[in-house]
Protein backbone atom coordinates (compact mmCIF):
# COMPACT_ATOMS: atom_id res chain seq x y z
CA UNK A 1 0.00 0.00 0.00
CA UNK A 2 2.69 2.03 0.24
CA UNK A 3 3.96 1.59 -2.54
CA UNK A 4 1.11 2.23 -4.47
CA UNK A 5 1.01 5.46 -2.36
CA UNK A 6 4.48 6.43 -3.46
CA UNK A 7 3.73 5.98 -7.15
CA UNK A 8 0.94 7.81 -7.08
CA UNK A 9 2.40 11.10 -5.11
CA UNK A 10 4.82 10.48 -8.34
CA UNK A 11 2.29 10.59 -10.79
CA UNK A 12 0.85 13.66 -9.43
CA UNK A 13 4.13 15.57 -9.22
CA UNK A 14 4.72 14.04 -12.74
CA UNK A 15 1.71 15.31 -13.95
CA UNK A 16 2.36 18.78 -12.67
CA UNK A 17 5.80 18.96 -14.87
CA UNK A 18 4.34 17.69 -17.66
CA UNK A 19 1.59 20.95 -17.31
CA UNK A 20 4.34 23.69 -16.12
CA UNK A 21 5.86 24.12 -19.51
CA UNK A 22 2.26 24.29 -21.14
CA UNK A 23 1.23 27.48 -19.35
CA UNK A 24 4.38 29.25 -19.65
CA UNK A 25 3.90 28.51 -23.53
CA UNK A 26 0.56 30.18 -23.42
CA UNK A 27 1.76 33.02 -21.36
CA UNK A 28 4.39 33.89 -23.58
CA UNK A 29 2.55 33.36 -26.76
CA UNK A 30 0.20 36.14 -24.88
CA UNK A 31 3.12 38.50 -24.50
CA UNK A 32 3.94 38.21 -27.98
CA UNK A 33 0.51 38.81 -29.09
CA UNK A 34 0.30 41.79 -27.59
CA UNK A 35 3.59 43.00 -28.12
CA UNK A 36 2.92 42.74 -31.69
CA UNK A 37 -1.09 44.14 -31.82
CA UNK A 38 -0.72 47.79 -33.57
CA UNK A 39 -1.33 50.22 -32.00
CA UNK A 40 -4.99 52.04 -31.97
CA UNK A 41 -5.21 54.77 -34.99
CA UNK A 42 -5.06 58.33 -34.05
CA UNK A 43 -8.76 59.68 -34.04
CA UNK A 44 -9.05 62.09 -36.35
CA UNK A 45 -9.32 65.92 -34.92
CA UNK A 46 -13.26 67.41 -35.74
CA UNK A 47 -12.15 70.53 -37.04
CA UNK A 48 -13.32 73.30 -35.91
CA UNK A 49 -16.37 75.69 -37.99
CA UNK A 50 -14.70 78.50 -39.87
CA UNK A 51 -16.49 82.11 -39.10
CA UNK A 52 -18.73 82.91 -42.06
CA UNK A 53 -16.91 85.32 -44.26
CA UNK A 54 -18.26 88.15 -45.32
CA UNK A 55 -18.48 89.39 -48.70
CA UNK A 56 -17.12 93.11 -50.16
CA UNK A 57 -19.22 95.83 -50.30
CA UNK A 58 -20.08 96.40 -53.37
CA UNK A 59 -19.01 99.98 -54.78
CA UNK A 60 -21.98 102.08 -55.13
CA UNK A 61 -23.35 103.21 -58.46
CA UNK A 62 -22.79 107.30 -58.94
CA UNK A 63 -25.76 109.16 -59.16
CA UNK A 64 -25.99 110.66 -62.22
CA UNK A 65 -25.24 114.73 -62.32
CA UNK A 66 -28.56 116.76 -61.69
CA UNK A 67 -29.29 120.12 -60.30
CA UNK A 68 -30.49 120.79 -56.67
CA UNK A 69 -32.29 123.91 -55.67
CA UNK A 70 -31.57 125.28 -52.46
CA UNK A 71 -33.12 128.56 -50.32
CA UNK A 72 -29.37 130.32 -51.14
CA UNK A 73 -28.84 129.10 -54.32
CA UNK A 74 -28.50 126.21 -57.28
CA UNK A 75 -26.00 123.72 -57.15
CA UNK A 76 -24.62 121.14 -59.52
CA UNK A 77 -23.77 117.47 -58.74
CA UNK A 78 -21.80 115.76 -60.95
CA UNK A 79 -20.37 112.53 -59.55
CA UNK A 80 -18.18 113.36 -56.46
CA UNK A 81 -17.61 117.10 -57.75
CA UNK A 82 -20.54 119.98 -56.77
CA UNK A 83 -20.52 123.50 -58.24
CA UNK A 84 -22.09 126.14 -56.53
CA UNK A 85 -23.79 129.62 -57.03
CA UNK A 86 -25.72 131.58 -55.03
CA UNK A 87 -28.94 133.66 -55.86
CA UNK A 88 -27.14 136.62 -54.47
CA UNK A 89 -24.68 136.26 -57.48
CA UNK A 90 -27.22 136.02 -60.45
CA UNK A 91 -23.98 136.24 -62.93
CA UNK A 92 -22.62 132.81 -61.54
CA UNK A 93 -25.98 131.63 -61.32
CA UNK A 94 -26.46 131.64 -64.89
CA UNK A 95 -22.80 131.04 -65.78
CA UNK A 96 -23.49 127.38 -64.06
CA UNK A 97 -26.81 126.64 -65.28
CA UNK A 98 -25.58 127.17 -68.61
CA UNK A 99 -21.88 124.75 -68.16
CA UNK A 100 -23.87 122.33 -66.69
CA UNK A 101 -26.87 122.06 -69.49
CA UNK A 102 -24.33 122.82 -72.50
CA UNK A 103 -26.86 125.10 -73.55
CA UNK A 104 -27.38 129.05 -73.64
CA UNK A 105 -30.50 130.36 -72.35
CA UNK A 106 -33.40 132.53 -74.02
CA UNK A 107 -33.72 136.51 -72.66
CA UNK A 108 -37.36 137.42 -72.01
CA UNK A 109 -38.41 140.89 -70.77
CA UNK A 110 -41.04 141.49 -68.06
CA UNK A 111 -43.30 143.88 -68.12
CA UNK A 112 -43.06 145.39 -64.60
CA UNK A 113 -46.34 144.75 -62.48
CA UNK A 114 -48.24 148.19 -62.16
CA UNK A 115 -46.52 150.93 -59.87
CA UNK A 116 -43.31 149.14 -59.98
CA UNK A 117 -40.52 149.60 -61.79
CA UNK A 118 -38.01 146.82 -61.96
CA UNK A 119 -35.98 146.04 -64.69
CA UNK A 120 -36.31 142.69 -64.66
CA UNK A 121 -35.84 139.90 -67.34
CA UNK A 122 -36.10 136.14 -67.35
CA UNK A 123 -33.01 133.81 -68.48
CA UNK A 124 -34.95 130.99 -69.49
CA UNK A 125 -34.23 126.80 -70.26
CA UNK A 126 -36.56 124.31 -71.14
CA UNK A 127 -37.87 123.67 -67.91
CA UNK A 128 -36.02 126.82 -65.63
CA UNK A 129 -36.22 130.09 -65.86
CA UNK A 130 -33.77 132.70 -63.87
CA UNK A 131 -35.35 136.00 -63.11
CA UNK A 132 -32.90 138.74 -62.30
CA UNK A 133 -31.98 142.45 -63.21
CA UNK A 134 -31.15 143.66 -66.92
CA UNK A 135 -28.07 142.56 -68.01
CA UNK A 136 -27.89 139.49 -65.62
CA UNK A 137 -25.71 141.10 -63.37
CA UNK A 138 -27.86 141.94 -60.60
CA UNK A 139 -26.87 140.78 -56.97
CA UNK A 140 -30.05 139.33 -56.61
CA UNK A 141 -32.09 136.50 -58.49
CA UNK A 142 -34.61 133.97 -58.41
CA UNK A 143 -35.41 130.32 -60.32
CA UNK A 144 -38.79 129.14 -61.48
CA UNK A 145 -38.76 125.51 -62.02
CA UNK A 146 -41.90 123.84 -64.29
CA UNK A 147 -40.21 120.47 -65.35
CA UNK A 148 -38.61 117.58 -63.37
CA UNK A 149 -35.74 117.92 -65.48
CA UNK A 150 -33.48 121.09 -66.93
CA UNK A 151 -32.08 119.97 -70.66
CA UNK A 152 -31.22 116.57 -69.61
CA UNK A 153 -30.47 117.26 -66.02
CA UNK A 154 -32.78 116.45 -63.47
CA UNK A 155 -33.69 118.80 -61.12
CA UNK A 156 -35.21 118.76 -57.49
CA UNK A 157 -34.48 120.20 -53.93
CA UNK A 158 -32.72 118.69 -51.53
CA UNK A 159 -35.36 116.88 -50.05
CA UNK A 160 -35.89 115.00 -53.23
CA UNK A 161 -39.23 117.68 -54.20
CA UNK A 162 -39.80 117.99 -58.01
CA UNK A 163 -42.49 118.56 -60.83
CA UNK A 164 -45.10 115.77 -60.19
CA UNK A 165 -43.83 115.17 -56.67
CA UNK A 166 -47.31 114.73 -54.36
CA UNK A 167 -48.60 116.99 -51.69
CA UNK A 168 -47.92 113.76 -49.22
CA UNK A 169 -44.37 114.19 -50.07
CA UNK A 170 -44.04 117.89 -49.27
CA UNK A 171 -45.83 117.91 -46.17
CA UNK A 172 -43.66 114.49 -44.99
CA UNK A 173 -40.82 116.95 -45.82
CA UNK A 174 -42.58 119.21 -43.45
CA UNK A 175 -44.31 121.91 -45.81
CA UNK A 176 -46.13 123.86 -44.29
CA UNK A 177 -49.44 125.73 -45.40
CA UNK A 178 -48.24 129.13 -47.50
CA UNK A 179 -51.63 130.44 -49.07
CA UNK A 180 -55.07 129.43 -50.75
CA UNK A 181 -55.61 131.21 -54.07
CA UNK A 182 -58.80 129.72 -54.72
CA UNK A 183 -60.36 129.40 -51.19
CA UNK A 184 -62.12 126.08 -51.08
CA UNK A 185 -59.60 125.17 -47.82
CA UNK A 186 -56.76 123.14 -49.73
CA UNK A 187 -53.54 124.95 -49.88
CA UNK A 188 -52.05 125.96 -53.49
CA UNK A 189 -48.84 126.85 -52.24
CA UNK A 190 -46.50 125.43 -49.73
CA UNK A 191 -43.30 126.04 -47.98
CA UNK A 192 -40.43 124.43 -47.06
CA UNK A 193 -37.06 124.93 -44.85
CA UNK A 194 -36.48 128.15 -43.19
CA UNK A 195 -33.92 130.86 -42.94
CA UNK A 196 -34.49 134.06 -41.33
CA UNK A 197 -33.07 137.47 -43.33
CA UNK A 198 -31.81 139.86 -40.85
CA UNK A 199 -33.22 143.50 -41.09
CA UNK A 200 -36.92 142.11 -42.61
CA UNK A 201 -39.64 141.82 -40.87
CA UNK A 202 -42.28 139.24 -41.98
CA UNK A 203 -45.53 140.66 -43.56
CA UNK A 204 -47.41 137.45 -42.33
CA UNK A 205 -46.01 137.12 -38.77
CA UNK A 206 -45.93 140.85 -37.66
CA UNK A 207 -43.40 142.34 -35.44
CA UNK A 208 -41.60 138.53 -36.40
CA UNK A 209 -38.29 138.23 -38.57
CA UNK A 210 -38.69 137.84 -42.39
CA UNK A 211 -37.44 134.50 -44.09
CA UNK A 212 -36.67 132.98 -47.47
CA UNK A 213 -37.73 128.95 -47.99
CA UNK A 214 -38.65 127.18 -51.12
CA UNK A 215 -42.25 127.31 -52.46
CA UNK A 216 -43.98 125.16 -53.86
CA UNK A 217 -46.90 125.49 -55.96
CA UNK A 218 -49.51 122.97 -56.26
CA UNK A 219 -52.34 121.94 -58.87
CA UNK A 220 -54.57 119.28 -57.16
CA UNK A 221 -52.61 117.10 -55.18
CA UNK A 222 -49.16 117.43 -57.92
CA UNK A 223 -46.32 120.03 -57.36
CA UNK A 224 -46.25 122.10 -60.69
CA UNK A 225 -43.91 124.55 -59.86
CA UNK A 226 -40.92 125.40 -57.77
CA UNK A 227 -40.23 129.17 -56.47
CA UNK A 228 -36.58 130.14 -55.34
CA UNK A 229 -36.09 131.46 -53.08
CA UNK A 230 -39.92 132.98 -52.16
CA UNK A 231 -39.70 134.83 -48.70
CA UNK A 232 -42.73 136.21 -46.62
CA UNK A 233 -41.37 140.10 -46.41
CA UNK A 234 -41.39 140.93 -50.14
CA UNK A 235 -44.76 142.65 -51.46
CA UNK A 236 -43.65 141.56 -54.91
């Protein structure tokens, strides 16, 4: 029996060397496996949202070269370059109106209104006329515009008022209510802008400061014709 015992312890310790070199093969072969597994790819950054980009201004159009009427005087725009003259100047006045339409103007004399003598005469274009003193030398003058355009020029003031503008668009350019020639409660004639003229006194606002301002006369609800500049201390 012991014997049998002995053999048997043998066979056990036996068995256990013939298993040792077993695991140490799987252990290595599990060393080498992942000694040799590549490594896990980079992930790929998400890049990041680039800012909208904004596109150029684009260069604005010139407006084409037209007149503007003014209370001092008439001016002409031509792209970025403006001439000026000034009603108080009728010489230069007519000097521009005539470089600017390429065109020389008509003479027409006016019969002065009765008890008045005036020496006036009118400078006209198709569509402007320049009153001033004979000879068109005077220091003072005045436009009359009938037409939305001079020649080939348009014309308007500076708010953007010309022939055929509405009577919505002078009062929204605050006009205000300058006479009714036929009295049925509409005006005919409004005015707009403001400059006092030292040394008058208004004829309308008594004891007040005369001014000049742009007036505008009106058939229906239409602007037919522009007056620069009119004032309210002048009995003419």
């Amino acid at each position: 029996m012991a014997a049998v015992a002995r053999r048997s312890a043998t066979y056990t310790i036996s068995g256990m060397r013939r298993h040792t070199p077993i695991l140490l093969t799987l252990s290595v072969a599990a060393l080498l496996l992942s000694a040799c597994a590549p490594e896990p790819a980079p992930q790929a950054s998400t890049p990041s949202p680039s800012a909208p980009t904004t596109p150029s201004p684009t260069p604005a159009e010139p407006a084409p070269a037209h007149l503007v009427v003014t209370i001092d005087g008439v001016e002409f725009v031509d792209g970025d370059e403006t001439a000026t003259a000034g009603f108080d100047d009728a010489a230069a006045v007519l000097a521009l109106l005539e470089e600017a339409t390429g065109e020389a103007p008509a003479l027409t004399e006016l019969q002065d209104p009765p008890g008045y003598e005036t020496n006036l005469v009118s400078y006209d274009w198709d569509g402007l006329s320049v009153v001033t003193d004979e000879g068109g030398e005077g220091t003072f003058s005045r436009i009359l515009v009938d037409a939305a355009t001079v020649g080939d020029l348009p014309i308007a003031s500076a708010e953007g008022l010309t022939i055929g503008s509405t009577r919505d668009e002078v009062i929204a350019a605050q006009g205000w209510d300058v006479g009714d020639a036929d009295n049925d409660g509409v005006p005919d004639y409004l005015g707009v802008g403001e400059q006092e003229v030292p040394g008058t006194t208004s004829l309308s606002r008594p004891g007040e400061t005369g001014i000049q301002f742009l007036l505008f006369t009106l058939t229906e609800d239409s602007v037919t014709q522009i007056n620069a500049p009119a004032d309210d201390f002048s009995d003419l």
